[in-house]
C-alpha atoms as a PDB file:
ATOM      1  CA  UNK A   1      18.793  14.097 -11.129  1.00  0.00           C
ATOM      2  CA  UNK A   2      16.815  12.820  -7.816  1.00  0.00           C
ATOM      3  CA  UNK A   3      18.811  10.480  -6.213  1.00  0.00           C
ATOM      4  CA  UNK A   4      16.500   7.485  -4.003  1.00  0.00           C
ATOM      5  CA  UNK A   5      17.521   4.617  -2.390  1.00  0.00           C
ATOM      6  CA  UNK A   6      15.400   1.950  -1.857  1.00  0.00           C
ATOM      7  CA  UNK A   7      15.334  -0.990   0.716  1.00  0.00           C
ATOM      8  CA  UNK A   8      13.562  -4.137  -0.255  1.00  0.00           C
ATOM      9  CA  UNK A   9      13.802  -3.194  -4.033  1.00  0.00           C
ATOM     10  CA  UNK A  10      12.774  -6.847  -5.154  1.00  0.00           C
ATOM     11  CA  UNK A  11      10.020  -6.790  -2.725  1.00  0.00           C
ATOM     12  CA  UNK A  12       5.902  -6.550  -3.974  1.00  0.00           C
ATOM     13  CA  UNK A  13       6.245  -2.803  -3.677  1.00  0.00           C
ATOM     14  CA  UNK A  14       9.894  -1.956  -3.969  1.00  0.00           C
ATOM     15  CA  UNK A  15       9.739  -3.608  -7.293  1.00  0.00           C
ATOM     16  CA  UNK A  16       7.150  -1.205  -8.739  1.00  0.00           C
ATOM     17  CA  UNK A  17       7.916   1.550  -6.933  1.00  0.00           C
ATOM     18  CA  UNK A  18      11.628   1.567  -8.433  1.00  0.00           C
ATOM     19  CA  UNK A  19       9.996   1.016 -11.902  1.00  0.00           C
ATOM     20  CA  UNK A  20       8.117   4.176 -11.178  1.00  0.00           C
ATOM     21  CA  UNK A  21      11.057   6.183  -9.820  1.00  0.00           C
ATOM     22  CA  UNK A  22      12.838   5.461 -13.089  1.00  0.00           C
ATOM     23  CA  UNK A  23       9.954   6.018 -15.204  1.00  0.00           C
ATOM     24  CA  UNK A  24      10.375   9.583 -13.329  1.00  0.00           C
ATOM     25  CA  UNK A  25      13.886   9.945 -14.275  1.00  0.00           C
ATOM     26  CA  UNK A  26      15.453   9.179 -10.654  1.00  0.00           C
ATOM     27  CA  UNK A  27      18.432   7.993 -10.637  1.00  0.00           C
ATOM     28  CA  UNK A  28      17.798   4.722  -8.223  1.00  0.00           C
ATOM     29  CA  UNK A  29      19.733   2.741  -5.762  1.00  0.00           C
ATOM     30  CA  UNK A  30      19.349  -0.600  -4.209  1.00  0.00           C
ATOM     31  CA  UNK A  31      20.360  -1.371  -0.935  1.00  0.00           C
ATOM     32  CA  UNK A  32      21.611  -4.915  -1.328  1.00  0.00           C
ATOM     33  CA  UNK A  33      22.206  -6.986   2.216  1.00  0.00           C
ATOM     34  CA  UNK A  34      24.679  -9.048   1.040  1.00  0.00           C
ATOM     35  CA  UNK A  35      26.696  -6.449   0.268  1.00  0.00           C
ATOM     36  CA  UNK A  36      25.898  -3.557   3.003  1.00  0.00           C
ATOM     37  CA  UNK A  37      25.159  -5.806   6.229  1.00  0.00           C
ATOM     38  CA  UNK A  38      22.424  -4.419   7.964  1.00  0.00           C
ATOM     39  CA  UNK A  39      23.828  -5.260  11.419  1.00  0.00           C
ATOM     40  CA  UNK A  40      27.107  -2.756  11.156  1.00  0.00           C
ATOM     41  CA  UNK A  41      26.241   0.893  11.772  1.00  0.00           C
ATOM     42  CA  UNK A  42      29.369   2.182  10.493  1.00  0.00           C
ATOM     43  CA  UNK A  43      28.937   0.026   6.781  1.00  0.00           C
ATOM     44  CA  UNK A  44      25.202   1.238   6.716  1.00  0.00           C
ATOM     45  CA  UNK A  45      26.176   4.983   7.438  1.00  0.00           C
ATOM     46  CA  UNK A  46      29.275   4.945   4.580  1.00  0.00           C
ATOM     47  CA  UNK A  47      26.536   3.116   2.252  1.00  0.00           C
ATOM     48  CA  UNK A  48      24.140   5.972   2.285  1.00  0.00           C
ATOM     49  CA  UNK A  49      26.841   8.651   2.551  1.00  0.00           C
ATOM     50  CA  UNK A  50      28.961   6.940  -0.284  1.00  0.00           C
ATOM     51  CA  UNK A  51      24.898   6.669  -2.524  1.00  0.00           C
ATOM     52  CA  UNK A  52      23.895  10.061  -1.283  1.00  0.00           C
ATOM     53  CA  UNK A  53      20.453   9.537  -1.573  1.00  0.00           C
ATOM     54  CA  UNK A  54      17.726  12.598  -1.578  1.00  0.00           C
ATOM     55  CA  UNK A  55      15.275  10.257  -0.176  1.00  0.00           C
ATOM     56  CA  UNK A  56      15.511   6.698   1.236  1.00  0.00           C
ATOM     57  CA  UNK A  57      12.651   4.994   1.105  1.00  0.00           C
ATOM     58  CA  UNK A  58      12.736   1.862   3.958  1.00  0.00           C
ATOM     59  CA  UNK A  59      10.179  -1.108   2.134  1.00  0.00           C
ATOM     60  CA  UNK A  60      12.274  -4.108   3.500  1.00  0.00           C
ATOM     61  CA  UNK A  61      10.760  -6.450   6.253  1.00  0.00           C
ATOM     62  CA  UNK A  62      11.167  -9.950   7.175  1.00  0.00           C
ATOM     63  CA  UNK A  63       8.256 -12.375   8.086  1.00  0.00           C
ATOM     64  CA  UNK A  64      10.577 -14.610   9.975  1.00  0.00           C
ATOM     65  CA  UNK A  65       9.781 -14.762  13.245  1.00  0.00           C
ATOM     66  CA  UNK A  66      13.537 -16.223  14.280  1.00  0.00           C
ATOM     67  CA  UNK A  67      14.918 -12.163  12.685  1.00  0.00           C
ATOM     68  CA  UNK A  68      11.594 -10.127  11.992  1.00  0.00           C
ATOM     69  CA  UNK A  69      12.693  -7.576  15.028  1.00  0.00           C
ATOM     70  CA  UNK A  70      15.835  -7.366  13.838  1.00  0.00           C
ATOM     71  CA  UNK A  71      14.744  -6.397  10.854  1.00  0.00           C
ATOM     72  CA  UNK A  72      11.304  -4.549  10.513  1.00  0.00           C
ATOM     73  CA  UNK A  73      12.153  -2.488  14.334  1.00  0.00           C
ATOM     74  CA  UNK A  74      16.158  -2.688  15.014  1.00  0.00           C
ATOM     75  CA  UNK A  75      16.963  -1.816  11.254  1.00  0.00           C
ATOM     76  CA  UNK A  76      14.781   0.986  10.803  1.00  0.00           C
ATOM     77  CA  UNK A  77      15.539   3.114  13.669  1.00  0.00           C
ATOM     78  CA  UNK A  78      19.644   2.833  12.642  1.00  0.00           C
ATOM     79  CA  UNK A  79      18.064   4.258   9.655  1.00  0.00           C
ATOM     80  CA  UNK A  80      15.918   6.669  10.627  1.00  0.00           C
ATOM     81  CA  UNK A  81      19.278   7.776  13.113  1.00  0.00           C
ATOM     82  CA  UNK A  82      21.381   8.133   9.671  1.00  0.00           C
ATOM     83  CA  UNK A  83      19.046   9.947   7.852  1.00  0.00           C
ATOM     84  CA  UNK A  84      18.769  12.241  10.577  1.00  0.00           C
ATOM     85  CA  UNK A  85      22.327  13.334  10.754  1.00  0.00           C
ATOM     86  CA  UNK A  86      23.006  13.161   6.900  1.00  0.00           C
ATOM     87  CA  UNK A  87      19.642  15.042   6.340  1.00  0.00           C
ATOM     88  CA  UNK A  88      18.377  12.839   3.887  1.00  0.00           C
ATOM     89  CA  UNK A  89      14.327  12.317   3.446  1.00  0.00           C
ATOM     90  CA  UNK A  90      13.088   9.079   5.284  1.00  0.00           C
ATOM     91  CA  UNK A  91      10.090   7.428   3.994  1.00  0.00           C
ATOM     92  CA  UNK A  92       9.102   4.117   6.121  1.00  0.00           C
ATOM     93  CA  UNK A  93       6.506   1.319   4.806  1.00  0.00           C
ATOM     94  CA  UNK A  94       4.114   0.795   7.143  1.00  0.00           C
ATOM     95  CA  UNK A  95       0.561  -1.250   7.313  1.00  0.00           C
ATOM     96  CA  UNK A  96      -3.025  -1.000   8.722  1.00  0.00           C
ATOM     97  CA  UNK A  97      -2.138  -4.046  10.564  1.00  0.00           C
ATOM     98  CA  UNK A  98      -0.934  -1.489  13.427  1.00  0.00           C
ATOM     99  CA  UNK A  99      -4.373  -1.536  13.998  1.00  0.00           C
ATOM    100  CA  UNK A 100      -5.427  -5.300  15.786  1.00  0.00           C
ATOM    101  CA  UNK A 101      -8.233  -7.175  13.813  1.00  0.00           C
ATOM    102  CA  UNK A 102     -10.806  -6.756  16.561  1.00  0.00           C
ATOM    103  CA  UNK A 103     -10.759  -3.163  16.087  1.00  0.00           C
ATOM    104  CA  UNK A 104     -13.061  -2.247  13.348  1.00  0.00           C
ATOM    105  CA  UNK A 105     -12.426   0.859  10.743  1.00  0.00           C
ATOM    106  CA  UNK A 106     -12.387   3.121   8.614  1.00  0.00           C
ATOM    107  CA  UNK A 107      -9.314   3.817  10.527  1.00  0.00           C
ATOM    108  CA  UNK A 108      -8.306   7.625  10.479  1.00  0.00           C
ATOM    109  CA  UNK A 109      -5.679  10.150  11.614  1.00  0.00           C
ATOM    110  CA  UNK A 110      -7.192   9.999  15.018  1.00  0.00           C
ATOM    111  CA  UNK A 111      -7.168   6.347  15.606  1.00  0.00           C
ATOM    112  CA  UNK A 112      -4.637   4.854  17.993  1.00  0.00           C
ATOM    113  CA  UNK A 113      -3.028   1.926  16.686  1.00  0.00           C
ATOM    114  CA  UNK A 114      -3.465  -0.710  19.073  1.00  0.00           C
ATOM    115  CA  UNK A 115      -2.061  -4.554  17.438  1.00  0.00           C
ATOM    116  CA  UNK A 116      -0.451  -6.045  20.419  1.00  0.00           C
ATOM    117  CA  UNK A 117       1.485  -8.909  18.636  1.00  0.00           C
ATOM    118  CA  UNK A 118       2.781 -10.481  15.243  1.00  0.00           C
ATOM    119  CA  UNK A 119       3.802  -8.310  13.023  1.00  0.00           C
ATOM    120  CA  UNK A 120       1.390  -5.526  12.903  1.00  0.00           C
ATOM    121  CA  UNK A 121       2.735  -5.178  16.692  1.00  0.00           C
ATOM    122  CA  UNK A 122       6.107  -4.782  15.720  1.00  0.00           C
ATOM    123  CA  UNK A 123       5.516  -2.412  12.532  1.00  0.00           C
ATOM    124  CA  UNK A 124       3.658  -0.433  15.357  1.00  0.00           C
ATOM    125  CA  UNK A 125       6.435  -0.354  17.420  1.00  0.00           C
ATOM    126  CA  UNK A 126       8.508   0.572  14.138  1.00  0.00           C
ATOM    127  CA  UNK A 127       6.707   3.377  13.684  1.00  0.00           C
ATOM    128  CA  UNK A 128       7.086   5.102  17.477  1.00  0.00           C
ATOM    129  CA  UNK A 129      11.148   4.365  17.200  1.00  0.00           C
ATOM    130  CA  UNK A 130      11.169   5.699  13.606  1.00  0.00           C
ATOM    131  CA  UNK A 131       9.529   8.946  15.055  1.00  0.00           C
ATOM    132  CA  UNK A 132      11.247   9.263  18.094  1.00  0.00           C
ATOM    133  CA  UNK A 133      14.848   8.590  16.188  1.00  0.00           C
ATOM    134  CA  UNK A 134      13.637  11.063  13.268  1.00  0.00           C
ATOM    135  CA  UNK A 135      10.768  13.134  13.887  1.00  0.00           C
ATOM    136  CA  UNK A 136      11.411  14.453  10.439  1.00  0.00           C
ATOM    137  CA  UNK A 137      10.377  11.044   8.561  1.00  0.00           C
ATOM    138  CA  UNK A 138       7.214  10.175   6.746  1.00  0.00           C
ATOM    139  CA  UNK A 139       5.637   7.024   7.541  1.00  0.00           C
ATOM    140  CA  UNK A 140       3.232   5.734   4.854  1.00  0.00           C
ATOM    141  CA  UNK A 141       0.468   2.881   6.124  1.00  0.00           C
ATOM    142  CA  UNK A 142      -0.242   0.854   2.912  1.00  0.00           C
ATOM    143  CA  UNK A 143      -3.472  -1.838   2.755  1.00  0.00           C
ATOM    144  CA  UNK A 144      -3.343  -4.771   0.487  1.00  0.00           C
ATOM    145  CA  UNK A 145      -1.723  -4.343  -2.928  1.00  0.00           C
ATOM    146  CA  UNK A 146      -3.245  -5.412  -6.515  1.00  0.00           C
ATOM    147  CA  UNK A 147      -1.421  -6.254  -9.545  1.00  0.00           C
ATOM    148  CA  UNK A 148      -2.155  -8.200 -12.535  1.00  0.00           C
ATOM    149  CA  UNK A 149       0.654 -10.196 -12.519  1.00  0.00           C
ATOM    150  CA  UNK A 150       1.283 -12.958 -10.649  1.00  0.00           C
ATOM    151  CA  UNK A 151       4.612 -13.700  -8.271  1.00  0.00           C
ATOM    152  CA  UNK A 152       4.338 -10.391  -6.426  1.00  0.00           C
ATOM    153  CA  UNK A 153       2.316 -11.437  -3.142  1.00  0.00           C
ATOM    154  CA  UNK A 154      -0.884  -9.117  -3.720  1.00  0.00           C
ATOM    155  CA  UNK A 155      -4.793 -10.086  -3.887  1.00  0.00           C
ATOM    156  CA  UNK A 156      -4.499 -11.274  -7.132  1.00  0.00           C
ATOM    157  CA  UNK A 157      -2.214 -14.080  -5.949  1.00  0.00           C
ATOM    158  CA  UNK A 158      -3.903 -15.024  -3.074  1.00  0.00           C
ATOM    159  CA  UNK A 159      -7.751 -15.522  -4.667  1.00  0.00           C
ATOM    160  CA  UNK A 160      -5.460 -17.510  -7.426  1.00  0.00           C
ATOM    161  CA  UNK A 161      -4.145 -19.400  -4.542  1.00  0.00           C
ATOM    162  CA  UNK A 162      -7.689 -19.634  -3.618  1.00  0.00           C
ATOM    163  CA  UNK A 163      -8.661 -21.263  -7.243  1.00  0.00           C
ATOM    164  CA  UNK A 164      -5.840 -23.731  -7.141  1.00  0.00           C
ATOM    165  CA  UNK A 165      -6.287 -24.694  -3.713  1.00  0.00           C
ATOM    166  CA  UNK A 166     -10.403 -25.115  -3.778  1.00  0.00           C
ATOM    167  CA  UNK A 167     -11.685 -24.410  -6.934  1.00  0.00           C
ATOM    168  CA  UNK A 168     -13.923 -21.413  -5.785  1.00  0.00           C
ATOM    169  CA  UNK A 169     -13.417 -18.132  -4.176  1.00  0.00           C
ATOM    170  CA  UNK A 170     -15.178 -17.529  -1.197  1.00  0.00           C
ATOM    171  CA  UNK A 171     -15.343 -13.783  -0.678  1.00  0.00           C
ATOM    172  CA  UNK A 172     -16.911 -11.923   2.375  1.00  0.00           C
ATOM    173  CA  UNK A 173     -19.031  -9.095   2.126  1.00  0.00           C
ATOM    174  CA  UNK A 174     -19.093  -8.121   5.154  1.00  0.00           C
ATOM    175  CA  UNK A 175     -15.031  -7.376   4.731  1.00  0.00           C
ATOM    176  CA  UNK A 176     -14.332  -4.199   3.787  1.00  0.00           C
ATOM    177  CA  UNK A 177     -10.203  -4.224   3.403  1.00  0.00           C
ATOM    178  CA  UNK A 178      -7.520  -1.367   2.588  1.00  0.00           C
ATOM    179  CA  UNK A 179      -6.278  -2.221  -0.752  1.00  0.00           C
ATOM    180  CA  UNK A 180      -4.991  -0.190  -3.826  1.00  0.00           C
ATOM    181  CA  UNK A 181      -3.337  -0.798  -6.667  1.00  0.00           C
ATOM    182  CA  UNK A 182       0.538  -1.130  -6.983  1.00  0.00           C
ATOM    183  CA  UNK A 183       0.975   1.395  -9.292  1.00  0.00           C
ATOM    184  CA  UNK A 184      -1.214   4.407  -7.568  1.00  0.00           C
ATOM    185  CA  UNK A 185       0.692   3.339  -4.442  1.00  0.00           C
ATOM    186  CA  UNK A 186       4.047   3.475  -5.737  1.00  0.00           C
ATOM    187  CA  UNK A 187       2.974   7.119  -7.263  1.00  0.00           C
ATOM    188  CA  UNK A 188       2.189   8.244  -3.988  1.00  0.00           C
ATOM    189  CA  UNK A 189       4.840   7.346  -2.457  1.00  0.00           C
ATOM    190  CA  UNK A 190       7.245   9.349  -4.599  1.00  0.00           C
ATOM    191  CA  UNK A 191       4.760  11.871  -3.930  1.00  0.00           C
ATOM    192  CA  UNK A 192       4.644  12.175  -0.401  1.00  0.00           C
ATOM    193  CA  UNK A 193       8.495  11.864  -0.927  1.00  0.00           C
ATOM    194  CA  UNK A 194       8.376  15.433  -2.669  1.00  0.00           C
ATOM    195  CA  UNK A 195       5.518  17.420  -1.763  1.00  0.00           C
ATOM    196  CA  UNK A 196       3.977  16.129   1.756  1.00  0.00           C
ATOM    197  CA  UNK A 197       5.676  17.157   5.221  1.00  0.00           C
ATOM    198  CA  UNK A 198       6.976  14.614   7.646  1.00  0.00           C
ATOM    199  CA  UNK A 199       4.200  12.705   9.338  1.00  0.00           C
ATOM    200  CA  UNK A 200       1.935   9.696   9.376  1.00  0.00           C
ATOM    201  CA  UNK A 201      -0.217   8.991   5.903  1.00  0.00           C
ATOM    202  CA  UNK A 202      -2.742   6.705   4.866  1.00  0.00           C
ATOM    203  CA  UNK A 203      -2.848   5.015   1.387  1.00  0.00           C
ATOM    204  CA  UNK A 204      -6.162   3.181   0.384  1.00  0.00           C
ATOM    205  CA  UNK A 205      -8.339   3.457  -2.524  1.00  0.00           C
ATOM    206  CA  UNK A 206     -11.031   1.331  -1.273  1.00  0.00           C
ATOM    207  CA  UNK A 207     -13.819   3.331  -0.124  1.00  0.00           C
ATOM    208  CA  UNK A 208     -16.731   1.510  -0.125  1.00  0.00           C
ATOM    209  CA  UNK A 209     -16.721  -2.095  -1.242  1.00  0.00           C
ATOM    210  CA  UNK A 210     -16.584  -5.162  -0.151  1.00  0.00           C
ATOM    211  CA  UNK A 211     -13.734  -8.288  -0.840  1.00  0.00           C
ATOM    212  CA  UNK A 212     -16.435 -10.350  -3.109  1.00  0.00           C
ATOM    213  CA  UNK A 213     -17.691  -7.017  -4.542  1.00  0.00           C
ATOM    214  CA  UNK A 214     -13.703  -6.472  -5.609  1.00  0.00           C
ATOM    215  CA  UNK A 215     -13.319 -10.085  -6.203  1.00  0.00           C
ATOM    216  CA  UNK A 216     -16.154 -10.186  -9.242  1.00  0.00           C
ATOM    217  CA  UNK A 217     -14.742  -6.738 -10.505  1.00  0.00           C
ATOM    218  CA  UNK A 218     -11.030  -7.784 -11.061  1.00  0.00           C
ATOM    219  CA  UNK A 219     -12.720 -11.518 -12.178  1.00  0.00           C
ATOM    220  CA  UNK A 220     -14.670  -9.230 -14.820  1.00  0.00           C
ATOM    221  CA  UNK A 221     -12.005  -6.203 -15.613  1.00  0.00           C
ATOM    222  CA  UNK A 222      -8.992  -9.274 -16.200  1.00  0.00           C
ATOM    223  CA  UNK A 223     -11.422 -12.671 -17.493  1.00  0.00           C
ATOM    224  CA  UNK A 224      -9.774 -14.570 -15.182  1.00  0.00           C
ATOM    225  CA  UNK A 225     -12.307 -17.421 -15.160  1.00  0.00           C
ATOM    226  CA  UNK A 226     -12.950 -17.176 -11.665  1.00  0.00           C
ATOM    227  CA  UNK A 227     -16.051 -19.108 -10.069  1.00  0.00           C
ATOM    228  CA  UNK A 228     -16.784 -17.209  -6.890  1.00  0.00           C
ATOM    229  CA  UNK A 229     -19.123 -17.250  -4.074  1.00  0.00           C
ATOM    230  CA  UNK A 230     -20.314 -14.665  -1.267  1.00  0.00           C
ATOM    231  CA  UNK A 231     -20.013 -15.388   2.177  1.00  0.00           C
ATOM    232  CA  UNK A 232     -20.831 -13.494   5.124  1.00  0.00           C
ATOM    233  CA  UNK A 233     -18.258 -15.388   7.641  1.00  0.00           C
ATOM    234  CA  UNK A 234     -15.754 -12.841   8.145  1.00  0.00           C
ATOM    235  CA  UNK A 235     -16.743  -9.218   9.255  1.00  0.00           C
ATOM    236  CA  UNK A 236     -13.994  -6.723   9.683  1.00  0.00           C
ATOM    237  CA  UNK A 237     -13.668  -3.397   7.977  1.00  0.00           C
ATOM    238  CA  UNK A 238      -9.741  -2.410   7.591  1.00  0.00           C
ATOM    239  CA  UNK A 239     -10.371   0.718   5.384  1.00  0.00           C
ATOM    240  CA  UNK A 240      -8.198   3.790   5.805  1.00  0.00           C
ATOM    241  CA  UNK A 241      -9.585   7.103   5.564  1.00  0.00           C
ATOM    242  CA  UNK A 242      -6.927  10.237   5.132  1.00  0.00           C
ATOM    243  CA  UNK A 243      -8.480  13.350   3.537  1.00  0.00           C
ATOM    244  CA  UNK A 244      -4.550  14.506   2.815  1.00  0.00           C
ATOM    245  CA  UNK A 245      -4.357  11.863   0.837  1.00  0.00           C
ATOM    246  CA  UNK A 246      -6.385  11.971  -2.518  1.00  0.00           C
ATOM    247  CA  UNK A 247      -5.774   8.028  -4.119  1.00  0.00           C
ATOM    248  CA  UNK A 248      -7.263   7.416  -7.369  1.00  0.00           C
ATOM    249  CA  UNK A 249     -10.481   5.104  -6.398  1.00  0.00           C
ATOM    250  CA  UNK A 250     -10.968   1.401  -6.601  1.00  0.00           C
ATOM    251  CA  UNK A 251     -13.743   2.277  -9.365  1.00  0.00           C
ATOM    252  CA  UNK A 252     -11.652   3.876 -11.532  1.00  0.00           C
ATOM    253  CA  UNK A 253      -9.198   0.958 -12.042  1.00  0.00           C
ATOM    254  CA  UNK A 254     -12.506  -1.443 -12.208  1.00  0.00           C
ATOM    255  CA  UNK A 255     -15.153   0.230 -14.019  1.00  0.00           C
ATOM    256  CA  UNK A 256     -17.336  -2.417 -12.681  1.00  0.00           C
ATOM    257  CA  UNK A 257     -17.851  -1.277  -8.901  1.00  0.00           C
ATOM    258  CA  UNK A 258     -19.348   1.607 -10.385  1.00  0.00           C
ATOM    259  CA  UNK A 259     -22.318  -0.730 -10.834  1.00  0.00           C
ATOM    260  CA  UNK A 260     -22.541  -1.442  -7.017  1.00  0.00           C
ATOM    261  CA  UNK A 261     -21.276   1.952  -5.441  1.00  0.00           C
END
C-alpha cells in the first residue's frame, strides 16, 4: 500500500485530498503539530522516517502574520531538506498569488512570478528555497477552490459571506480568476504525485469565464437562492494556463457555462 503523509490535513484542501487518497487505497498519515513540533529538525526527521511516507505532500500554511514565515518558508525548506536525504516524493502547495495583482494573466510556464509582499511574496519565496533545498520536488500552484459545502474557505463560502453580509452578490466580469473544484484538484495532486516529474505545475479549470458568469452557474447548478448582480469594478485576469496539465473544465462541473462559452 502507498504510504502519504500529509501536512495541513484539516485544511480546505488537505481535507479532501486525504478523503481522496483513501478513496485510492493509501494508507494516510497526518502530520499533527502538537505532537511533531515543527521547529525541531531532529523530531521532524524521526517523524517522517518513523511514517515512512512514499510521498509527503506539504498543504499547511499560516495566515498569521506574527508566524506565517515560520511556517509557509522556514518549515518547508526543513522539509524539502528531509525528503531529500530520505528520498521520499515532495509535493508543495503553492498559489497564483506568486504572481502580484497588477500583473495580468493567463499566467503560464514562462511567466516570472513577481508578488513582492503578503503572502503570495512569501509562497514565492517558498517555492525558490523548496527548489534550491530539493530540486527533485513538485510544486503545484492551485487557484481558488469550490465545494458545495460550507466551512471549508472556498468560493462558495465567500459569495455566502457575500449574501449574509449584503444581501446581493456583486460579481465582476471583467475578473477572470484560477479556480477549480476541490475534488479535480485533490485528483491531481495524487496524480502529479505518481506520474508527473519534479517541477512547477499549474492547476486551474477555469478557462474562459468570468466570476459573475461562475457565480450564476453554481447559483443555478446548487439553487442556492442567490440574487446577484454584474459589475465591471474589478479587472484582473488570474487564470493559469499549463498544457501538461489536462483539468477537467469549469463547464463540465456546471453545465450552465456551456451556455456562455
Amino acid at each position: 500500500m502507498t504510504r502519504a503523509l500529509v501536512t495541513g490535513a484539516s485544511g480546505t484542501i488537505g481535507s479532501a485530498l486525504c478523503d481522496k487518497l483513501r478513496e485510492q487505497q493509501w494508507e494516510v498519515f497526518i502530520w499533527d503539530r502538537k505532537q511533531v513540533p515543527i521547529n525541531d529538525y531532529y523530531k521532524m526527521e524521526n517523524f517522517i522516517k518513523l511514517t515512512r511516507p512514499d510521498v509527503l505532500f506539504h498543504l499547511a500554511y499560516s495566515p498569521d502574520p506574527n508566524q506565517s514565515w515560520f511556517v509557509n518558508y522556514e518549515w518547508s525548506s526543513e522539509l524539502a531538506w528531509i525528503t531529500k536525504i530520505l528520498n521520499i516524493k515532495f509535493i508543495l502547495a503553492s498559489t497564483n498569488l506568486v504572481f502580484k495583482n497588477s500583473t495580468q494573466g493567463p499566467y503560464t510556464r514562462e511567466s516570472i512570478p513577481d508578488a513582492d509582499q503578503g503572502y503570495g511574496f512569501e509562497k514565492r519565496k517558498t517555492e525558490e528555497r523548496v527548489l534550491f533545498q530539493n530540486p527533485a520536488s513538485i510544486i503545484a500552484r492551485l487557484g481558488w477552490q469550490i465545494r458545495k459545502q460550507v466551512g471549508t474557505n472556498n468560493m462558495i463560502d465567500f459569495f455566502k459571506r457575500k449574501i449574509q453580509s449584503e444581501g446581493i452578490i456583486r460579481a465582476s466580469t471583467k475578473w477572470l480568476p484560477a479556480c477549480s473544484f476541490l475534488e479535480d484538484t485533490s485528483s491531481k495532486l495524487i496524480e502529479l504525485a505518481t506520474v508527473f516529474p519534479p517541477g512547477i505545475f499549474m492547476l486551474d479549470s477555469n478557462e474562459c469565464w468570468n466570476l459573475y458568469e461562475i457565480a450564476v452557474a453554481l447559483n443555478e447548478e446548487f439553487s442556492f437562492g442567490w440574487k446577484i448582480e454584474a459589475t465591471d469594478d474589478y479587472v484582473f485576469d488570474s487564470r493559469m494556463i499549463d498544457e501538461r496539465i489536462k483539468m477537467i473544465s469549469l463547464k463540465e462541473r456546471l453545465p450552465q457555462l456551456n451556455q456562455t462559452s
